[in-house]
Protein backbone atom coordinates (compact mmCIF):
# COMPACT_ATOMS: atom_id res chain seq x y z
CA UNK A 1 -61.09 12.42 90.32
CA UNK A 2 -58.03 10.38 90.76
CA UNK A 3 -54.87 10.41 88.85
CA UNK A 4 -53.06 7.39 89.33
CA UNK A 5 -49.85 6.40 86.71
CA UNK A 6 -47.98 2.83 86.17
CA UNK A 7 -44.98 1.48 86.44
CA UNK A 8 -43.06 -2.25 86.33
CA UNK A 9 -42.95 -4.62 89.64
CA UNK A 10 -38.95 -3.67 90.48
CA UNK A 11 -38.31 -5.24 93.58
CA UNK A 12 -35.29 -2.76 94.07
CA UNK A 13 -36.76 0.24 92.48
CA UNK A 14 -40.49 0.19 93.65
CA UNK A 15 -40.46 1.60 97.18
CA UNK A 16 -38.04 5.03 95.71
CA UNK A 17 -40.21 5.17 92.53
CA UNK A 18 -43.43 5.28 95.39
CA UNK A 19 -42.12 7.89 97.40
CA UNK A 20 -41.02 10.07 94.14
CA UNK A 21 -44.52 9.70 92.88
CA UNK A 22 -46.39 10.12 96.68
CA UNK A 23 -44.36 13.74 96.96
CA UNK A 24 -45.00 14.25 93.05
CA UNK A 25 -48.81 14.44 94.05
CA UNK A 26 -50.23 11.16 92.66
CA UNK A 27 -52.92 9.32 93.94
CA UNK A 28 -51.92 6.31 93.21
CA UNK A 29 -49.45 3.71 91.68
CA UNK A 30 -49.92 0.42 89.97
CA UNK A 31 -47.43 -2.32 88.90
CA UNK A 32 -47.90 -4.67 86.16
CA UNK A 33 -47.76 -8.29 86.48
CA UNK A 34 -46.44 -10.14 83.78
CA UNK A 35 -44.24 -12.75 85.05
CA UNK A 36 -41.81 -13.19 82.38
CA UNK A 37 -41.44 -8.98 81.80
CA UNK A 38 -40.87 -7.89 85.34
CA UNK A 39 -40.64 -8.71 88.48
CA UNK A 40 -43.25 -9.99 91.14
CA UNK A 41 -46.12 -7.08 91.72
CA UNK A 42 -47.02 -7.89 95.02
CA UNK A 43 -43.48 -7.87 96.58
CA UNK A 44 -43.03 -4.74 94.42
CA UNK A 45 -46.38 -3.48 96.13
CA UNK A 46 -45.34 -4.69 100.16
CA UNK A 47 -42.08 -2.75 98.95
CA UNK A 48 -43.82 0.62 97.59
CA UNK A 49 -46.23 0.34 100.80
CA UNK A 50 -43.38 0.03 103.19
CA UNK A 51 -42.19 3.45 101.83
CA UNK A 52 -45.19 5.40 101.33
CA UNK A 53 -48.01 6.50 103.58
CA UNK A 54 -51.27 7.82 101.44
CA UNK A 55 -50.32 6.73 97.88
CA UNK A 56 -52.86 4.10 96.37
CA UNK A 57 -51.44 0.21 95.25
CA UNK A 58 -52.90 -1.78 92.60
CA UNK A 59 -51.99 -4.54 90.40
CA UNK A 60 -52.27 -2.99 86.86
CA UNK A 61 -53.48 -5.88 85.91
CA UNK A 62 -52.82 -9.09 86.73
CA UNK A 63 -55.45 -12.06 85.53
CA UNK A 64 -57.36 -15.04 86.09
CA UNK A 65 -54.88 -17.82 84.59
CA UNK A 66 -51.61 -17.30 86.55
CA UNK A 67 -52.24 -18.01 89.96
CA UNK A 68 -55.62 -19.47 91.83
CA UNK A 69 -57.89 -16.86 93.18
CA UNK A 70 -57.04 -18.03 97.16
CA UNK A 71 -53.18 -17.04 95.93
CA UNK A 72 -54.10 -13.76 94.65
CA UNK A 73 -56.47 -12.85 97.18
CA UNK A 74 -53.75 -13.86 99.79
CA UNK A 75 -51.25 -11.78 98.38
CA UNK A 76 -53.06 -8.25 97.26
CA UNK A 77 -54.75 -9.20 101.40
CA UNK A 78 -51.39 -8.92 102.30
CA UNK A 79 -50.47 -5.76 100.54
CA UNK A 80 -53.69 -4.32 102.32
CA UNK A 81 -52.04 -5.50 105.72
CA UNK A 82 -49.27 -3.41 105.02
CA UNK A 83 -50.25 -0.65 103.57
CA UNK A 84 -53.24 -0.14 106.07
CA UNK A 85 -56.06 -0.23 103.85
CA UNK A 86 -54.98 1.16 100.63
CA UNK A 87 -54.46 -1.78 98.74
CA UNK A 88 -56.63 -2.07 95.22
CA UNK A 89 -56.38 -5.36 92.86
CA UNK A 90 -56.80 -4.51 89.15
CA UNK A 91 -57.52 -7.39 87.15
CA UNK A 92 -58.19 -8.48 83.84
CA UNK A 93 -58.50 -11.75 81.32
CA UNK A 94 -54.73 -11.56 80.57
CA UNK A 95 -52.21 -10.69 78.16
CA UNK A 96 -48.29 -10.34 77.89
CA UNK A 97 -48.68 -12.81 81.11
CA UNK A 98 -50.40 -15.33 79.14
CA UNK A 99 -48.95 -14.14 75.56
CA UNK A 100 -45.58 -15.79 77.39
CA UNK A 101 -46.84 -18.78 78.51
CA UNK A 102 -48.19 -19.53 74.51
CA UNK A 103 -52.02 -18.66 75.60
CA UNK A 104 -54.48 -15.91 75.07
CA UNK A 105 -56.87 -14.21 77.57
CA UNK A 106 -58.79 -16.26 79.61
CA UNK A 107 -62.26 -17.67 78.55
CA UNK A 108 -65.21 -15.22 79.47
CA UNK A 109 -66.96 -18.55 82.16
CA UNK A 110 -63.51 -19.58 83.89
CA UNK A 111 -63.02 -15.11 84.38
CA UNK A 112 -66.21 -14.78 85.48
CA UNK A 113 -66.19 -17.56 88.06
CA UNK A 114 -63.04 -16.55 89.38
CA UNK A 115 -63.77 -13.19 90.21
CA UNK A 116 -66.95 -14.92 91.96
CA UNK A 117 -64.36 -17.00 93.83
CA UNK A 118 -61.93 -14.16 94.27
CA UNK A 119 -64.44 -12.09 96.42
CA UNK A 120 -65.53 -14.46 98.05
CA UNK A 121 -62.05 -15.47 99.50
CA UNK A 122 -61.75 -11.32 100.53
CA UNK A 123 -64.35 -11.20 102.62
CA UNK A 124 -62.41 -14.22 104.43
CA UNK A 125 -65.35 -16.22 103.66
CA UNK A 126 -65.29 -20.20 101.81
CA UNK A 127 -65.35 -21.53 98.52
CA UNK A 128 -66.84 -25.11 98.18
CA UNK A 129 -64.17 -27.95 97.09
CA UNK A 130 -66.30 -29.37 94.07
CA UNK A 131 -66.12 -25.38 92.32
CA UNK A 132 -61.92 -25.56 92.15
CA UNK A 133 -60.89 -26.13 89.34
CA UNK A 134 -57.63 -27.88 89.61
CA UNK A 135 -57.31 -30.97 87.51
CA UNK A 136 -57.38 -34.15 89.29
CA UNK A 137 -54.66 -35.38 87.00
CA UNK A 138 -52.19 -32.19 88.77
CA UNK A 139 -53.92 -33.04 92.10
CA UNK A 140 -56.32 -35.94 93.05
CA UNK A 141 -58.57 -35.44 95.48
CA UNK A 142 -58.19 -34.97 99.16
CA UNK A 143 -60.80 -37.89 100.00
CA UNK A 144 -57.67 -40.25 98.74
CA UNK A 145 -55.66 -39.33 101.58
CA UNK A 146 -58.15 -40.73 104.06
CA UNK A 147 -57.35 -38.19 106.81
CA UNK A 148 -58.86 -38.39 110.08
CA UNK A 149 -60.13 -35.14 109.76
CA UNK A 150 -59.57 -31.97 106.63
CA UNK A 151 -60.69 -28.95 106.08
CA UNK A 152 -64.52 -28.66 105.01
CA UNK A 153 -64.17 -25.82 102.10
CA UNK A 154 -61.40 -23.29 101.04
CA UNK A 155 -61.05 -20.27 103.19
CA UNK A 156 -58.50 -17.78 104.11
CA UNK A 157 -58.54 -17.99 107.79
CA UNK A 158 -56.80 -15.00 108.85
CA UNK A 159 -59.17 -12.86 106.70
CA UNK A 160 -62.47 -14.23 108.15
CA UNK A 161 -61.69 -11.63 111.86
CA UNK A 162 -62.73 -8.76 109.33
CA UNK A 163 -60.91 -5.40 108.31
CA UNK A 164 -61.24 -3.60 105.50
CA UNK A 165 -62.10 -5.67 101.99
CA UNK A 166 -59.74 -4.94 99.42
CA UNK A 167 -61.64 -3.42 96.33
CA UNK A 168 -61.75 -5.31 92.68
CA UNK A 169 -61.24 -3.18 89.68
CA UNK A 170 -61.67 -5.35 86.71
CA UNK A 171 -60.06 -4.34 83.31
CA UNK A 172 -62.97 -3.99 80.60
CA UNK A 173 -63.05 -3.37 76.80
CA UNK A 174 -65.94 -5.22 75.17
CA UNK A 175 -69.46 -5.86 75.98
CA UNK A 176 -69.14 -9.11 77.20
CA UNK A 177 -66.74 -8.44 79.91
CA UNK A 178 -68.18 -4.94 80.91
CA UNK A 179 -70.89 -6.75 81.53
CA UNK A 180 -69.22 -9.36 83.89
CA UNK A 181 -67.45 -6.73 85.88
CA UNK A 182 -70.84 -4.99 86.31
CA UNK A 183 -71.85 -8.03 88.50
CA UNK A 184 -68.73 -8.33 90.19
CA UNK A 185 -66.14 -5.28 90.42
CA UNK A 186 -66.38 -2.50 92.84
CA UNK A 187 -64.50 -0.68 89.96
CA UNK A 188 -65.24 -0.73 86.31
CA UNK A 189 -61.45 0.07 84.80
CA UNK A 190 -62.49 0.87 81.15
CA UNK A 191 -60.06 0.27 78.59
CA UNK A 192 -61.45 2.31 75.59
CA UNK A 193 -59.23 4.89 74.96
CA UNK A 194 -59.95 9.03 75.75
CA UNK A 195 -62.93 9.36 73.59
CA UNK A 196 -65.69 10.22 75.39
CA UNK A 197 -68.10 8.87 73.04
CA UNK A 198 -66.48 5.47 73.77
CA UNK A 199 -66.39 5.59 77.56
CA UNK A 200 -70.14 7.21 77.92
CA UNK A 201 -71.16 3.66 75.68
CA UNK A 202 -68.76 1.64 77.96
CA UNK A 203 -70.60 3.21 81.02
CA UNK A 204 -73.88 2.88 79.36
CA UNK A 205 -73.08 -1.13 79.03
CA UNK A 206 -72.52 -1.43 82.81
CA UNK A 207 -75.94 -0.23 84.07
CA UNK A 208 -78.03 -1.88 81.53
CA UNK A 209 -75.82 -4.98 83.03
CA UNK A 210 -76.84 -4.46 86.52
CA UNK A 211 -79.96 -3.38 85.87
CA UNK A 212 -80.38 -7.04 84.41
CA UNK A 213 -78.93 -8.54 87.19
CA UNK A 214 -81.54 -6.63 89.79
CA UNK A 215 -78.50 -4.38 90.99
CA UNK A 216 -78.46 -0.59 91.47
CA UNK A 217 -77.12 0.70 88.67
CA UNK A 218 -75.08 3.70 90.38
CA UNK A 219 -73.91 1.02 92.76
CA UNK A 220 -70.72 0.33 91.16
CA UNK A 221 -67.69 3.13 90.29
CA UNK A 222 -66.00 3.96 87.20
CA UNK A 223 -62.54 5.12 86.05
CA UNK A 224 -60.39 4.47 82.72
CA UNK A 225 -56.86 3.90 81.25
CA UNK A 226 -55.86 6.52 79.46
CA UNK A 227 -52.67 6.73 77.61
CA UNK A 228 -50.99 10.14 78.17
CA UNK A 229 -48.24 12.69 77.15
CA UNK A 230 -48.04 16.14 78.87
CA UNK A 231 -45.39 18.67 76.03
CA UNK A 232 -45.76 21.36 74.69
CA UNK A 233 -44.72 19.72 71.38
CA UNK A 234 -47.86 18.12 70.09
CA UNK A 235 -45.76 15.82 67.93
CA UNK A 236 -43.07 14.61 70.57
CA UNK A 237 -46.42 13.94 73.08
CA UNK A 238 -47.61 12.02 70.14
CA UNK A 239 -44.46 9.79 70.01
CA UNK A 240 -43.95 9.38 73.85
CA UNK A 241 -47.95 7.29 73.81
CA UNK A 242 -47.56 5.65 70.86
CA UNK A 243 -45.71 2.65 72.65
CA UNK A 244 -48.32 2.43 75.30
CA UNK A 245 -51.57 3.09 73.64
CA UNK A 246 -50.90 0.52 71.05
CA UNK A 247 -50.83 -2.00 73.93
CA UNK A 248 -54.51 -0.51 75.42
CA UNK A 249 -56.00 -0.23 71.71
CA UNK A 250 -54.89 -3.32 70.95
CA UNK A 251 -57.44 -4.57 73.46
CA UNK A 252 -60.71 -3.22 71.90
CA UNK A 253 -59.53 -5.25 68.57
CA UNK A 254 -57.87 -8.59 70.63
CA UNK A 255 -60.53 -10.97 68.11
CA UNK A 256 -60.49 -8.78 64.88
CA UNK A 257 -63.55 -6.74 65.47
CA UNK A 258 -63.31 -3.80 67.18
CA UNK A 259 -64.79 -3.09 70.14
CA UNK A 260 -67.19 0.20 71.52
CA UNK A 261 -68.51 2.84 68.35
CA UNK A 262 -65.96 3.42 66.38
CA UNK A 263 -65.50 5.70 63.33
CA UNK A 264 -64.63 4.06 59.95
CA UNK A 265 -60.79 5.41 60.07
CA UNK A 266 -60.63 4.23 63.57
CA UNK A 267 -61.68 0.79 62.76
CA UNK A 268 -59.15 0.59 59.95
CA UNK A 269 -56.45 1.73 62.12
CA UNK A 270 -57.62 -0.92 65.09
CA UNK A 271 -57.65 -3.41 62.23
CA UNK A 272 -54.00 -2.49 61.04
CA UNK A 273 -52.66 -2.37 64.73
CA UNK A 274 -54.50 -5.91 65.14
CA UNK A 275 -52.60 -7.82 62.04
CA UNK A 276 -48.91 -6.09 62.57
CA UNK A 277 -49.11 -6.71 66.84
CA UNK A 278 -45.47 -8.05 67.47
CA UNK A 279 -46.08 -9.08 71.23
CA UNK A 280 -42.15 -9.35 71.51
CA UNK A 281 -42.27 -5.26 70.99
CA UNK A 282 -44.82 -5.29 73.62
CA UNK A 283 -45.22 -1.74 74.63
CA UNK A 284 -42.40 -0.10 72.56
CA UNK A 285 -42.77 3.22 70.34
CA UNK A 286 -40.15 2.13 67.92
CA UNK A 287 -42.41 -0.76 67.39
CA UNK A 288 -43.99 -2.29 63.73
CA UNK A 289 -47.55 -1.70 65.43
CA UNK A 290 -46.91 1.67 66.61
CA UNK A 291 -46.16 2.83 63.28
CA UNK A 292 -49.86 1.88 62.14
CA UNK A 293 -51.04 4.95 64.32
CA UNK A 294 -52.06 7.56 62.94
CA UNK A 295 -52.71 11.04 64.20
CA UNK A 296 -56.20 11.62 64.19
CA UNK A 297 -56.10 8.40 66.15
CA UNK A 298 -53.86 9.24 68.70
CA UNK A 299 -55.43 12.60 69.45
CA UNK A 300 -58.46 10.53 70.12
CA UNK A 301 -57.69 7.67 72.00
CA UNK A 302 -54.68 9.27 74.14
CA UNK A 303 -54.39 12.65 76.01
CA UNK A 304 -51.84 14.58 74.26
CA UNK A 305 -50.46 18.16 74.18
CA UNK A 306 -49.83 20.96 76.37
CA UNK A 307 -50.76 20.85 79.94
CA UNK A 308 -53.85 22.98 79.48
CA UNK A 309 -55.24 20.77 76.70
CA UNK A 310 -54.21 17.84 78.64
CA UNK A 311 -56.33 19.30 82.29
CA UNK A 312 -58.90 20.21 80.14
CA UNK A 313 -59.34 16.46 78.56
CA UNK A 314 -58.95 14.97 81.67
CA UNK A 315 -61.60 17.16 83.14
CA UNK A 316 -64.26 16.24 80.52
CA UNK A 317 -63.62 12.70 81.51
CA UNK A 318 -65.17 13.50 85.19
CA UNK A 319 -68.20 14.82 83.41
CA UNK A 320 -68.58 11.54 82.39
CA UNK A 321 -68.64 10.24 85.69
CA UNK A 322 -65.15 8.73 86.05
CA UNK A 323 -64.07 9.02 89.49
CA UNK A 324 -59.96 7.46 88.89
CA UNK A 325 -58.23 7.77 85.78
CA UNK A 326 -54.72 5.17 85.61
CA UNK A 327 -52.32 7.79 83.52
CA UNK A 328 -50.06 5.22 81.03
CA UNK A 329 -47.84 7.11 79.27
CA UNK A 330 -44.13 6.75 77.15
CA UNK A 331 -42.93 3.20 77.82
CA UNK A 332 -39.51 1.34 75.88
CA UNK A 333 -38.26 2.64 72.65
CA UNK A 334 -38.79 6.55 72.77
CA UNK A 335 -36.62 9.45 73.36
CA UNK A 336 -35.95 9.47 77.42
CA UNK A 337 -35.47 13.01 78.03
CA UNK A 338 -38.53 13.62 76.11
CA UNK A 339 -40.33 11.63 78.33
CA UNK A 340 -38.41 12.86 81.49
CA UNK A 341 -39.81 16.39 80.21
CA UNK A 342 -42.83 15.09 79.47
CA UNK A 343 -43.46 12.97 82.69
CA UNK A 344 -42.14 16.63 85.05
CA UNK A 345 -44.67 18.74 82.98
CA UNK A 346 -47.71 16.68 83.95
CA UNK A 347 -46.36 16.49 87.41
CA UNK A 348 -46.05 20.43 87.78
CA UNK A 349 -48.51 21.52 85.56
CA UNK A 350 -51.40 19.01 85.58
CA UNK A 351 -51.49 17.15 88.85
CA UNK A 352 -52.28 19.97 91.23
CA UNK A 353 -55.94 20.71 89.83
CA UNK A 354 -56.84 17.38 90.25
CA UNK A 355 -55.44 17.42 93.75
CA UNK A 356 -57.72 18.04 97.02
């Protein structure tokens, strides 16, 4: 299995923070994209990949709203370009991106048929005119120009010669969208927290979705966010995640229901994190919604303790049949040395048995 961690799209600091985390032993690194937080993540990613030569790139996640599925397949294409092949694009229905632009995740048809569209524009091949979406009150139609000649569809030209396909890992929490990214991700990203009664449903959900749709059900991969904290104080490991994994539990209770089996005092909790969510403390463990976590909670839905409680969590999570796990773990408002300490310790102590 993979261990991959996150990070923001610096365009000064992404191609050092790369190399530190390529010699460090990680697999992989991802950058968010949320266009009014940080920076842009594919110049952070042509940045990390001009400094790096194994370590994995992703988005971590950027969505279907933002930018038209030709742009973002044009720019994580790029990334591959530069990187030679390892280029991944993460993607989900949206949040802090959208939350900033006054607008919630995407709607489950427009996600789906982007992610339809986004492949397609991958493999370098076209995407009829009459399935774009842009408004004809942005944009009237080409026809209006009356050009001698125009192109006949959308296509990415300088894909269509071949090369290696970038690979789609779509961000999933509920049903509904697990069973979209069934049909159309390479990668299945679950966002359900640690439990592994959570992720074996999430995985569960997947192949009864392909099996519907007449596709193998092993044909598609699996791997998980997973909010972690490597110290050998239990409590401080609890206090460097709870920043984070408010953001990632905060997505199996977006609508108010909870997401995924859930015990009763983990429902209550998702319901408390739901009503006190103060997206201008987005991702902050001095937060009003981190202080609705409890324990019991965090010992479920993050990876916290010493390092061998920590490798031994992590390996249960193979079992399941996770192949890459995306490591989040103390964000804005906690104690940096205590994450410094905590952030060396999984480095030294964890990252080497999960290393080939």
């Amino acid at each position: 299995m993979e261990l991959w961690t996150t990070g923001v799209a610096s365009p000064r600091a992404s191609a050092r923070a790369a190399r530190q985390l390529e010699d460090a032993g990680w697999a992989g690194f991802q950058v968010v994209d949320s266009q009014n937080l940080s920076g842009d993540p594919y110049v952070a990613l042509a940045m990390a990949a001009t400094a790096t030569s194994t370590l994995g790139l992703a988005t971590g996640v950027t969505n279907t709203v933002t930018r038209h599925a030709s742009v973002t397949a044009c720019s994580i294409a790029s990334v591959q370009r530069i990187s030679n092949g390892r280029a991944f694009l993460g993607i989900g229905r949206g949040d802090s991106a959208l939350a900033h632009l006054g607008r919630g995740p995407a709607r489950l048809a427009s996600f789906e048929r982007y992610l339809r569209h986004l492949r397609i524009y991958l493999r370098g091949e076209a995407v009829p005119f009459d399935e774009i979406d842009i408004p004809t009150n942005i944009a009237p139609p080409m026809s209006e120009l009356e050009l001698a000649d125009a192109p006949p569809s959308s296509q990415i030209g300088w894909l269509s010669g071949g090369g290696p396909v970038v690979p789609i890992e779509v961000a999933a929490s509920g049903p509904r969208v697990i069973a979209i990214a069934a049909v159309h991700a390479d990668r299945i990203m679950f966002a359900l927290g640690a439990d592994a009664e959570r992720l074996a449903w999430g995985i569960a959900q997947a192949k009864e979705a392909r099996v519907k749709a007449g596709l193998d059900p092993n044909g598609i991969a699996f791997g998980a966010y997973v909010n972690a904290a490597c110290h050998e104080d239990i409590a401080i490991a609890r206090n460097l995640v709870r920043g984070s994994l408010t953001t990632f539990a905060r997505f199996n209770v977006m609508h108010g229901t909870a997401a995924g089996p859930v015990s009763d005092s983990d429902r209550a909790v998702l319901r408390d994190l739901h009503d006190s969510y103060d997206m201008r403390a987005h991702t902050r463990g001095d937060s009003r919604q981190a202080g609705v976590l409890t324990e019991s909670f965090i010992d479920r839905f993050a990876i916290v303790g010493p390092p061998a409680r920590v490798t031994e969590r992590l390996h249960g999570l193979t079992a399941l049949g996770l192949d890459k796990i995306v490591i989040t773990g103390a964000m804005r408002g906690v104690s940096e040395s205590d994450a410094a300490v905590a952030k060396q310790t999984m480095e030294k102590a964890v990252l080497p048995s999960f290393q080939s």
